[in-house]
C-alpha atoms as a PDB file:
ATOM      1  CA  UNK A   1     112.863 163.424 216.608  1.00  0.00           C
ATOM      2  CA  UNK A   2     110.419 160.864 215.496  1.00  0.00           C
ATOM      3  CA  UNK A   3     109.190 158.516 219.000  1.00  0.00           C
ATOM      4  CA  UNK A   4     109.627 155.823 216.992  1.00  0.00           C
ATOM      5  CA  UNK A   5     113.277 156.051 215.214  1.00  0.00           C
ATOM      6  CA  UNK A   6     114.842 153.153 215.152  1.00  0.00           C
ATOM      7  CA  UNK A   7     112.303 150.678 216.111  1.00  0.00           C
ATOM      8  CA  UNK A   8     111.225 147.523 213.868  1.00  0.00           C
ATOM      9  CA  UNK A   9     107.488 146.825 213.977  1.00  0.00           C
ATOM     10  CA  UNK A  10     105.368 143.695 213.232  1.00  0.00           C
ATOM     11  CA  UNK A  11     101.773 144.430 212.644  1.00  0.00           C
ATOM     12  CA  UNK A  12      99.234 141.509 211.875  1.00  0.00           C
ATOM     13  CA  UNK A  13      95.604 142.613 210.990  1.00  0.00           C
ATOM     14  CA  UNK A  14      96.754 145.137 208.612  1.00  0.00           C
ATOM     15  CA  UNK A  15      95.610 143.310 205.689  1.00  0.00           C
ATOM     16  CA  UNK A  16      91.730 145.474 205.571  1.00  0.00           C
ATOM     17  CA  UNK A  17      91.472 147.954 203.893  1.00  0.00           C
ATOM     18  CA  UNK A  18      91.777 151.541 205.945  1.00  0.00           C
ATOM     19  CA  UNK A  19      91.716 149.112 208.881  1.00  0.00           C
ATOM     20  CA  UNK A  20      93.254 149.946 212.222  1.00  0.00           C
ATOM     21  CA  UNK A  21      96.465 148.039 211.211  1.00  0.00           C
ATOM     22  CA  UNK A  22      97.042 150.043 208.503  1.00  0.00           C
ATOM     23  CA  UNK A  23      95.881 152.921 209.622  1.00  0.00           C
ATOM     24  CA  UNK A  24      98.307 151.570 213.071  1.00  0.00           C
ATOM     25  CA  UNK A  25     101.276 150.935 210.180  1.00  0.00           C
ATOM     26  CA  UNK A  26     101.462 154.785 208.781  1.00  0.00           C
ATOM     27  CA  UNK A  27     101.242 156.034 211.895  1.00  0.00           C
ATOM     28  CA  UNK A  28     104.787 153.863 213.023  1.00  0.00           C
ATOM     29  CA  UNK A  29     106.383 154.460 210.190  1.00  0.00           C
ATOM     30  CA  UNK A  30     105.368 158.469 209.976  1.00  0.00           C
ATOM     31  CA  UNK A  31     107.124 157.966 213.124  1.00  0.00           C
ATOM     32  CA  UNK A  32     110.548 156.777 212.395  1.00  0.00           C
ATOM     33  CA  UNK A  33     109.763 152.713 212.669  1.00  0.00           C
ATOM     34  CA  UNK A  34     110.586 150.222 210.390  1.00  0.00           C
ATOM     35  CA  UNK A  35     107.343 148.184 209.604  1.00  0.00           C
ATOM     36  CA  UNK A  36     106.220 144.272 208.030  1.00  0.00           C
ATOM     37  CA  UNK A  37     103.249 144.287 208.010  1.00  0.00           C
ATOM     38  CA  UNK A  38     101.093 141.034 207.734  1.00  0.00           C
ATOM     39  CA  UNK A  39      97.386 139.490 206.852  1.00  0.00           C
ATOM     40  CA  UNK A  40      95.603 137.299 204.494  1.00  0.00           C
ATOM     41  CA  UNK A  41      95.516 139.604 201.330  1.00  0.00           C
ATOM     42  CA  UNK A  42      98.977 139.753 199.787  1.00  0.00           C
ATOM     43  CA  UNK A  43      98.008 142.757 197.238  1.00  0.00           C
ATOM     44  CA  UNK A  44      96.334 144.582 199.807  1.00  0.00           C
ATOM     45  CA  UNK A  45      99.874 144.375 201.962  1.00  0.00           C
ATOM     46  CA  UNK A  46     101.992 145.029 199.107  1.00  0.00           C
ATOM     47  CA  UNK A  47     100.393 148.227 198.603  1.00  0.00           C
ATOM     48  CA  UNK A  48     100.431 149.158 201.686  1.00  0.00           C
ATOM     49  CA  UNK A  49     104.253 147.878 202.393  1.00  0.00           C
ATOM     50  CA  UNK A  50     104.630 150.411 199.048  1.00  0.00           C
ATOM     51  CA  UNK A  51     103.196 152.917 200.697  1.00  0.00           C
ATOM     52  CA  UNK A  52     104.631 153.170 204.162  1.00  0.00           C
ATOM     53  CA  UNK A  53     108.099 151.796 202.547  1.00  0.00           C
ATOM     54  CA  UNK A  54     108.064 148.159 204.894  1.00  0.00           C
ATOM     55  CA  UNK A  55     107.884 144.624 203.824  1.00  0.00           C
ATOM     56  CA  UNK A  56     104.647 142.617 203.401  1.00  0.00           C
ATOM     57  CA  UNK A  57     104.458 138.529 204.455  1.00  0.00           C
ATOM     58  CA  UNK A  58     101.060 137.066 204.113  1.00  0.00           C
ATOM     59  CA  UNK A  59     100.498 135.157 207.206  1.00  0.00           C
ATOM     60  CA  UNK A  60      97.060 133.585 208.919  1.00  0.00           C
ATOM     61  CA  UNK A  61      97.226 134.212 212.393  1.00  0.00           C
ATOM     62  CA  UNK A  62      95.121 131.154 213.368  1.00  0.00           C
ATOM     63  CA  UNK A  63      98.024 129.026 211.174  1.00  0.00           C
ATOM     64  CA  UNK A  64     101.015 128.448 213.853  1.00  0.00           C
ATOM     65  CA  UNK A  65     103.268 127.749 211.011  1.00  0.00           C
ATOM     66  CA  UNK A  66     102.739 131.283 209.488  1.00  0.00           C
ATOM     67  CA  UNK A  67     103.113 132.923 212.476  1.00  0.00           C
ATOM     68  CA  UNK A  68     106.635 131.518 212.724  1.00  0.00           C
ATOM     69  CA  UNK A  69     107.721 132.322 209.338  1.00  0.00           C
ATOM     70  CA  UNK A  70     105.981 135.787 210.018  1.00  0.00           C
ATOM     71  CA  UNK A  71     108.793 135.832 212.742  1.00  0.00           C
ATOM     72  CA  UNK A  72     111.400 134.698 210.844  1.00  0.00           C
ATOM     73  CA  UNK A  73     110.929 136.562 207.825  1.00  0.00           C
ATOM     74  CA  UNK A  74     110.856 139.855 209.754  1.00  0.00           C
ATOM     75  CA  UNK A  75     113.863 139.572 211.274  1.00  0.00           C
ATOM     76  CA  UNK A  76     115.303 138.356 208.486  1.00  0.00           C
ATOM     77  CA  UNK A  77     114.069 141.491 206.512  1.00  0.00           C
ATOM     78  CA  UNK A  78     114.641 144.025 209.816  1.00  0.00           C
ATOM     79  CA  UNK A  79     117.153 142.731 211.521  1.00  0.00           C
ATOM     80  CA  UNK A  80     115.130 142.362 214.666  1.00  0.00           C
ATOM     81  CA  UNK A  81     112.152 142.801 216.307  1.00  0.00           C
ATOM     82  CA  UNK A  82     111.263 145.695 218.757  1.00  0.00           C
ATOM     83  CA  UNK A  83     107.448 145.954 218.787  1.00  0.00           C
ATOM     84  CA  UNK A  84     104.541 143.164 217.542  1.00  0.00           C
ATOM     85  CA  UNK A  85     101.168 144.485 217.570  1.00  0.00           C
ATOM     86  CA  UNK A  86      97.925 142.097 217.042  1.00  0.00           C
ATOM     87  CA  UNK A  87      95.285 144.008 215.393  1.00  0.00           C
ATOM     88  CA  UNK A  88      93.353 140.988 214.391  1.00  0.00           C
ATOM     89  CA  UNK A  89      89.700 140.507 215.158  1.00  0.00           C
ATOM     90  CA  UNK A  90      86.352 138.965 213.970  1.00  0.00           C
ATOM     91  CA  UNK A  91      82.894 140.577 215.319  1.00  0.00           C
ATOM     92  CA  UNK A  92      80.875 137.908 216.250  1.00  0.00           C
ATOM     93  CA  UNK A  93      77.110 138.827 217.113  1.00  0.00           C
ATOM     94  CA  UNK A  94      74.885 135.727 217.649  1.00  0.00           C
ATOM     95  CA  UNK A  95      72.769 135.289 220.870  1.00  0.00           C
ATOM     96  CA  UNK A  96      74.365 133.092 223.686  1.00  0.00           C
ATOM     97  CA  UNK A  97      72.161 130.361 222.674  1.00  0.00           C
ATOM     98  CA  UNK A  98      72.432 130.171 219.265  1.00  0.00           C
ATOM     99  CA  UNK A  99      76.125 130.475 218.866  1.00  0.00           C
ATOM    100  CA  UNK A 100      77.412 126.911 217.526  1.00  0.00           C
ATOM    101  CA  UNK A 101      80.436 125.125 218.441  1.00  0.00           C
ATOM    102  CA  UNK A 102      81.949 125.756 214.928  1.00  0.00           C
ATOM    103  CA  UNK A 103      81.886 129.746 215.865  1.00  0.00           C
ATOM    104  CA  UNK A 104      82.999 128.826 219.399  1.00  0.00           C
ATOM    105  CA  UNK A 105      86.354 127.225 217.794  1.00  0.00           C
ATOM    106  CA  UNK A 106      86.273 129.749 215.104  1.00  0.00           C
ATOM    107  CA  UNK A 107      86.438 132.729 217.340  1.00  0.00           C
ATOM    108  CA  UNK A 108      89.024 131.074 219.747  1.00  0.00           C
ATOM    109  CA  UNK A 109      91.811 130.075 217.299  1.00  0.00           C
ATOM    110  CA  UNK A 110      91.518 133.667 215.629  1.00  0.00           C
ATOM    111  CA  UNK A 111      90.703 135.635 218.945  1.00  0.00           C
ATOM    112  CA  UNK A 112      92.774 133.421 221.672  1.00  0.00           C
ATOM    113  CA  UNK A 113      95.059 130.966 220.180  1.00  0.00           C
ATOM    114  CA  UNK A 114      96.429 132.415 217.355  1.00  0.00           C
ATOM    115  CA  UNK A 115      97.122 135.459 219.232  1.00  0.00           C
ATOM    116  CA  UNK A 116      98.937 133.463 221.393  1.00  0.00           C
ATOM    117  CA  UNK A 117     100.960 132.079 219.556  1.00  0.00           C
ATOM    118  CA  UNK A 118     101.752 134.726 217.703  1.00  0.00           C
ATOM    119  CA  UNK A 119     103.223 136.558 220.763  1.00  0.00           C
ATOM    120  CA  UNK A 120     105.058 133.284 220.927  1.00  0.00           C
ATOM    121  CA  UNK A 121     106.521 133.332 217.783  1.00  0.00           C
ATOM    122  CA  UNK A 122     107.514 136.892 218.429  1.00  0.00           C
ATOM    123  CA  UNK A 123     108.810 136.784 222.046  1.00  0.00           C
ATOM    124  CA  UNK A 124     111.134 134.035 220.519  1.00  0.00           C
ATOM    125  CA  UNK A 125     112.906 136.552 218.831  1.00  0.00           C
ATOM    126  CA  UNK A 126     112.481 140.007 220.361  1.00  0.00           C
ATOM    127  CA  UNK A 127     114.882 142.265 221.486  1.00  0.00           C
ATOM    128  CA  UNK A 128     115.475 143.068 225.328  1.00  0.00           C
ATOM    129  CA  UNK A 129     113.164 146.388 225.613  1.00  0.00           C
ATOM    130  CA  UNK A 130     111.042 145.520 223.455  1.00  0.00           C
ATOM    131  CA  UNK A 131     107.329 146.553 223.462  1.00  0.00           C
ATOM    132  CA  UNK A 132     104.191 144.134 222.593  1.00  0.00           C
ATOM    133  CA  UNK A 133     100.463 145.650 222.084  1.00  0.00           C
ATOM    134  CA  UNK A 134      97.461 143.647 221.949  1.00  0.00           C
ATOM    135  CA  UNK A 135      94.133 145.275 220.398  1.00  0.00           C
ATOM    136  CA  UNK A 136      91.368 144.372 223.184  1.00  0.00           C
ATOM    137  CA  UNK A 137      87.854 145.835 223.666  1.00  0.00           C
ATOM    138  CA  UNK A 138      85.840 147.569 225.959  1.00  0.00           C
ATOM    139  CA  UNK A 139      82.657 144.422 225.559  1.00  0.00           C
ATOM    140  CA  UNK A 140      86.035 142.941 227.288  1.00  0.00           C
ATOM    141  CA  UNK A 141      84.961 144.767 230.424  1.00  0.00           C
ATOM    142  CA  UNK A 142      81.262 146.306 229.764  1.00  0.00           C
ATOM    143  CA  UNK A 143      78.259 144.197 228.427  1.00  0.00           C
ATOM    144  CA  UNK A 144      77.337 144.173 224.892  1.00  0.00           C
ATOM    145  CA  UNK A 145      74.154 141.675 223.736  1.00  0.00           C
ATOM    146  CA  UNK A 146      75.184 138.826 221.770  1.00  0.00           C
ATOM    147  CA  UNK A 147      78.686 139.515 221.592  1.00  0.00           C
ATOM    148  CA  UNK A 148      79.400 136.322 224.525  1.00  0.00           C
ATOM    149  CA  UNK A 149      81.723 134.328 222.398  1.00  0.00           C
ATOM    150  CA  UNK A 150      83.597 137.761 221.152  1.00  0.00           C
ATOM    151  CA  UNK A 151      84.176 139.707 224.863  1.00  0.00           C
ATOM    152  CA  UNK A 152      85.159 136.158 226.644  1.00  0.00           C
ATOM    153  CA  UNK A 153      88.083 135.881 223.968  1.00  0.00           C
ATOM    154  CA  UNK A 154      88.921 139.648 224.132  1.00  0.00           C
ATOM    155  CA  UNK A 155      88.958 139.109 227.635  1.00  0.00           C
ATOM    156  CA  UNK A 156      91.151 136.238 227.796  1.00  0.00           C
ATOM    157  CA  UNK A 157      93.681 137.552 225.815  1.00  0.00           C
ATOM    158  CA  UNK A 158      94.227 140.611 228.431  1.00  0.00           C
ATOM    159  CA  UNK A 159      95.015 138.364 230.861  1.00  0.00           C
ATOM    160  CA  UNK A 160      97.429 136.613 228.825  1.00  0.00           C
ATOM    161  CA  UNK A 161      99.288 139.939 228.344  1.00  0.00           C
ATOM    162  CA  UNK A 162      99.043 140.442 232.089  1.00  0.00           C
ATOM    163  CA  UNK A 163     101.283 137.146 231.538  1.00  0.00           C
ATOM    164  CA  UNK A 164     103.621 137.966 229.431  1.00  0.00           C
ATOM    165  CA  UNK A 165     104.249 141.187 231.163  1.00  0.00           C
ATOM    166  CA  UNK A 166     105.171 139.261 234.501  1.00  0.00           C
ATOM    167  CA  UNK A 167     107.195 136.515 233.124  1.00  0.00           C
ATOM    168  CA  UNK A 168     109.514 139.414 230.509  1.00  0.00           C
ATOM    169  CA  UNK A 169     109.668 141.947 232.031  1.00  0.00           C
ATOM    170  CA  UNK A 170     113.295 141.453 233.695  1.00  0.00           C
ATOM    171  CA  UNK A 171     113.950 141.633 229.733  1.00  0.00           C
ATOM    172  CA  UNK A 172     112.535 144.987 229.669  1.00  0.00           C
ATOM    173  CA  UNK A 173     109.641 144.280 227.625  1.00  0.00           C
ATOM    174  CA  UNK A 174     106.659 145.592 228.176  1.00  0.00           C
ATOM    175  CA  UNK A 175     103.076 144.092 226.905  1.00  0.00           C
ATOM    176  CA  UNK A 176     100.056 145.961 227.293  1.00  0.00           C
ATOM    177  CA  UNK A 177      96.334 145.898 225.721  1.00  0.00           C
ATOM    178  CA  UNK A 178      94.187 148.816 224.519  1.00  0.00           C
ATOM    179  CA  UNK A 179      90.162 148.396 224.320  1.00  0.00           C
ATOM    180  CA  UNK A 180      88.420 150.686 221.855  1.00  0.00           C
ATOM    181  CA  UNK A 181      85.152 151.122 222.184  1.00  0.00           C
ATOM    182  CA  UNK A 182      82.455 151.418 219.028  1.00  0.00           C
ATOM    183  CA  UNK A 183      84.511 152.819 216.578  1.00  0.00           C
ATOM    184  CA  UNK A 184      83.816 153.649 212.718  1.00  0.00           C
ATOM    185  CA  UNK A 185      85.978 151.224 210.671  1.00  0.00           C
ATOM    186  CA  UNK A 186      85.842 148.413 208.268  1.00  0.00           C
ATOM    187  CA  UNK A 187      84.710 145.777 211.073  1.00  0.00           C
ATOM    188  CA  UNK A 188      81.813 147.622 212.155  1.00  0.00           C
ATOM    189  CA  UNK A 189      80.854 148.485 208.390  1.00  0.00           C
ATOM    190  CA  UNK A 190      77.060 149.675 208.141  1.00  0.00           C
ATOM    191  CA  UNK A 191      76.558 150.404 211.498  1.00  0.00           C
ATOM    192  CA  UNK A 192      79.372 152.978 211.583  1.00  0.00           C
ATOM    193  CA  UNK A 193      77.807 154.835 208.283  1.00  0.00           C
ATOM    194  CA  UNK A 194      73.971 154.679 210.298  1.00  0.00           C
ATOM    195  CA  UNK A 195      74.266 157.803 211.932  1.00  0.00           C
ATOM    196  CA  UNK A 196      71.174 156.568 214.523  1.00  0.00           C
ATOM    197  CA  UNK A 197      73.180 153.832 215.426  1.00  0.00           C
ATOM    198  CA  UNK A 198      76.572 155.884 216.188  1.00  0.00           C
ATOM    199  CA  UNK A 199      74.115 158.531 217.718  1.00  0.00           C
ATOM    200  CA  UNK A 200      73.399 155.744 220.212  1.00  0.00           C
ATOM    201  CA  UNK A 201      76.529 154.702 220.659  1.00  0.00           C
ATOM    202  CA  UNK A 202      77.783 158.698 221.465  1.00  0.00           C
ATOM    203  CA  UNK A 203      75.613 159.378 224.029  1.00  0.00           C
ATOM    204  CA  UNK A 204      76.795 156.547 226.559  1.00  0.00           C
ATOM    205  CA  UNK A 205      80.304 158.375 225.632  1.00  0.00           C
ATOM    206  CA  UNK A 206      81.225 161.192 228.401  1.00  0.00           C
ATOM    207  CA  UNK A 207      83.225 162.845 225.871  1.00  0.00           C
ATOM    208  CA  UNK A 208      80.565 162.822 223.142  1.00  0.00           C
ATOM    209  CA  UNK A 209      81.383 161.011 220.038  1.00  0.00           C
ATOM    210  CA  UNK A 210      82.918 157.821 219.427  1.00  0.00           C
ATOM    211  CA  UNK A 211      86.341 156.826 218.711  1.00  0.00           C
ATOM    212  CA  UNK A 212      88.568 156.719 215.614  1.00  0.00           C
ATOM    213  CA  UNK A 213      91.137 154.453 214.109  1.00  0.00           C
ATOM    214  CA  UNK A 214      93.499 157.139 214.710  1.00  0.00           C
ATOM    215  CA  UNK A 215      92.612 157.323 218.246  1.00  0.00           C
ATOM    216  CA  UNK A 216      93.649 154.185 218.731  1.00  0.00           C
ATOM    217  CA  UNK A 217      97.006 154.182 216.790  1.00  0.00           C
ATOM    218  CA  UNK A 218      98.226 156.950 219.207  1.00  0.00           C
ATOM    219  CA  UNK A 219      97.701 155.355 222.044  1.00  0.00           C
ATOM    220  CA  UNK A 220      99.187 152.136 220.836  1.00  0.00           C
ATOM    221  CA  UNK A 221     101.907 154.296 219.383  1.00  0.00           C
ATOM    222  CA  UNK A 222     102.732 155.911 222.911  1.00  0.00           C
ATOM    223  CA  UNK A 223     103.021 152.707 224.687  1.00  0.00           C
ATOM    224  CA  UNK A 224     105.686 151.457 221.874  1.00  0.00           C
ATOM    225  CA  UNK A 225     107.407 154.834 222.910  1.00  0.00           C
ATOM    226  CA  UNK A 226     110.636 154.406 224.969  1.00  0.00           C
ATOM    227  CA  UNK A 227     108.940 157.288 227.361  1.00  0.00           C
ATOM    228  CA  UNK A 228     106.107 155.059 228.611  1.00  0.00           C
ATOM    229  CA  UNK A 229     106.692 153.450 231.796  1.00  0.00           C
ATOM    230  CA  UNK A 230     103.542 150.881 231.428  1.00  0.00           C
ATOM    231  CA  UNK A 231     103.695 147.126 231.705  1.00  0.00           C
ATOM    232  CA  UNK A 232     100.653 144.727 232.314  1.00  0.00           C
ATOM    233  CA  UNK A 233      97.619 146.992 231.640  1.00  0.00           C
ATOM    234  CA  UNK A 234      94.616 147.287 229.787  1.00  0.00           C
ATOM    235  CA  UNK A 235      94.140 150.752 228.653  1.00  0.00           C
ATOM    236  CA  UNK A 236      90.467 152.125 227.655  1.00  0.00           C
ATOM    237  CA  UNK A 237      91.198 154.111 224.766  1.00  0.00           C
ATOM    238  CA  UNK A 238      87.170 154.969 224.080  1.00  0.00           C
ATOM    239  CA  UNK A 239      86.300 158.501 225.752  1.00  0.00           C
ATOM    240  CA  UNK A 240      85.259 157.147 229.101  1.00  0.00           C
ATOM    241  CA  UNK A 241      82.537 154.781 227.545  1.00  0.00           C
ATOM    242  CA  UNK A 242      83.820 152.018 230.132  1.00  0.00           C
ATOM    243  CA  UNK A 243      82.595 154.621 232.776  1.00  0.00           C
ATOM    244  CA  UNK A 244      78.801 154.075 231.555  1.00  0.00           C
ATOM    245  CA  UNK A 245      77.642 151.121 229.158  1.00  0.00           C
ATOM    246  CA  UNK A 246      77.043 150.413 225.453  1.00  0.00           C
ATOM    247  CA  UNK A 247      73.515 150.716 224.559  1.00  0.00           C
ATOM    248  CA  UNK A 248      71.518 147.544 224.214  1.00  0.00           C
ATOM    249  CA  UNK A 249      70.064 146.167 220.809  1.00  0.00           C
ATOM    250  CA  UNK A 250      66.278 146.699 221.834  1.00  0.00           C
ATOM    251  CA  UNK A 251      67.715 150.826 222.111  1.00  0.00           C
ATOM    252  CA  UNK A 252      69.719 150.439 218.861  1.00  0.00           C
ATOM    253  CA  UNK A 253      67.175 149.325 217.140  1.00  0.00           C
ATOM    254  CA  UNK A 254      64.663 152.250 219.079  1.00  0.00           C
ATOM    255  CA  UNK A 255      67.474 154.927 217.925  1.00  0.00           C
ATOM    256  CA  UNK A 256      67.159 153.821 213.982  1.00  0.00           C
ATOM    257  CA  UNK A 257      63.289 153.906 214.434  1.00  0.00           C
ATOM    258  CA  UNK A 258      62.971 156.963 215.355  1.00  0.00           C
ATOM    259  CA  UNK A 259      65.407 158.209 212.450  1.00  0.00           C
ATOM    260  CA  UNK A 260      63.514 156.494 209.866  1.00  0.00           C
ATOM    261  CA  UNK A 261      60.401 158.281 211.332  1.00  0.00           C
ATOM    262  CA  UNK A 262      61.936 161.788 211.509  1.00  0.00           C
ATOM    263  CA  UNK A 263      62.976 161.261 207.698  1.00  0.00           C
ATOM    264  CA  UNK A 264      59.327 160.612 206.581  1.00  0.00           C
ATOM    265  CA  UNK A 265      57.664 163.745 208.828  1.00  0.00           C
ATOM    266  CA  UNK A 266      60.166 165.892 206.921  1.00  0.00           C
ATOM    267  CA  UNK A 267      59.424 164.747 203.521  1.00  0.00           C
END
């Protein structure tokens, strides 16, 4: 039987194309859930809501108004609401110094407030046993240069969850965060295709390469699972990489070097 029979999902950040909330939104409904799925790019939802057979609402997560009729228009649509996942996320990479107070308030309402409120807007409306999954990182816990503005936010947000499982949990819902580390997708664009820079990136990994999308759709997908017993926690879902560090820029930048130089000896 499918984990997921039965369930109703809400997914926001699954407007990207091949992003983690899509790839996040087969994987539920390959396992029995009923899905909306939500973003800023209508077609790219509709085709995706097509695909998977859900519903699509356009909503900005930084807008509290949309994130209400997000709510609403799910359960209108489901019938109720068993699991809301936040998959949204903007990589900010500016130096500590240089990052302006426009970015600052940029990367808080999409990376702190409007996640929030989101979980507001669903918590408002959940069903008792329900299961909420925020998408973290692992510059939450490990240093990354430049990435200040990015990792605080990340960070904040797993303590809100911490929250949110202490103050529902006599409703049986559970909230919990995952933290990728590097991982080749449609945020980290070019430097997921440089195979110097994931090269880098691999060998701070004990396990040897770095993550997938779909590595971190199962492991959201088991903690919306009626078997998992987890409430309050942040789990690394990036091959140990929280045991070491991620490399720095100055080594990044080393690593492509010393491609580019092994190209032109072989020609």
């Amino acid at each position: 039987m499918p984990r997921l029979e039965g369930k109703r999902a809400v997914i926001i950040g699954a407007a990207g194309k091949d992003n983690l909330g899509q790839v996040l939104a087969r994987r539920f409904a390959a396992e029995g859930a009923q899905v909306t799925v939500a973003g800023r790019h209508q077609d790219v939802l509709a085709e995706l809501a097509a695909e998977i057979g859900g519903h699509a609402v356009t909503a900005d997560i930084t807008r509290t108004q949309d994130n209400e009729a997000l709510a609403e228009a799910a359960l209108a649509r489901m019938g109720g609401i068993d699991i809301a996942v936040n998959c949204t996320g903007w990589g900010l990479l500016v130096p500590f110094l240089d990052t302006t107070r426009d970015e600052l308030e940029q990367m808080t309402r999409l990376q702190f407030i409007g996640p929030f409120e989101f979980f507001q807007s669903m918590l408002r409306r959940m069903a008792d046993g329900g299961s909420i999954v925020q998408v973290s990182s692992a510059t939450a816990r490990i240093m990354m240069d430049d990435h200040a503005a990015y990792m605080g936010t990340k960070a904040g947000m797993d303590h809100v969850i911490r929250c949110i499982a202490n103050e529902f949990g006599a409703r049986g819902i559970r909230a919990n965060s995952v933290s990728p580390g590097f991982t080749a997708s449609p945020m980290t664009g070019r430097a997921a295709r440089n195979d110097a820079v994931v090269g880098a990136f691999a060998r701070e990994y004990p396990l040897g390469r770095v993550g997938t999308l779909e590595d971190t759709a199962e492991a959201i997908a088991w903690l919306c699972t009626d078997a998992c017993f987890l409430t309050g926690e942040n789990l690394q879902v990036n091959g140990g990489l929280t045991l070491r560090r991620n490399p720095t820029n100055a080594e990044i930048a080393g690593a492509v070097r010393a491609a580019k130089a092994a190209r032109a000896a072989a020609q």
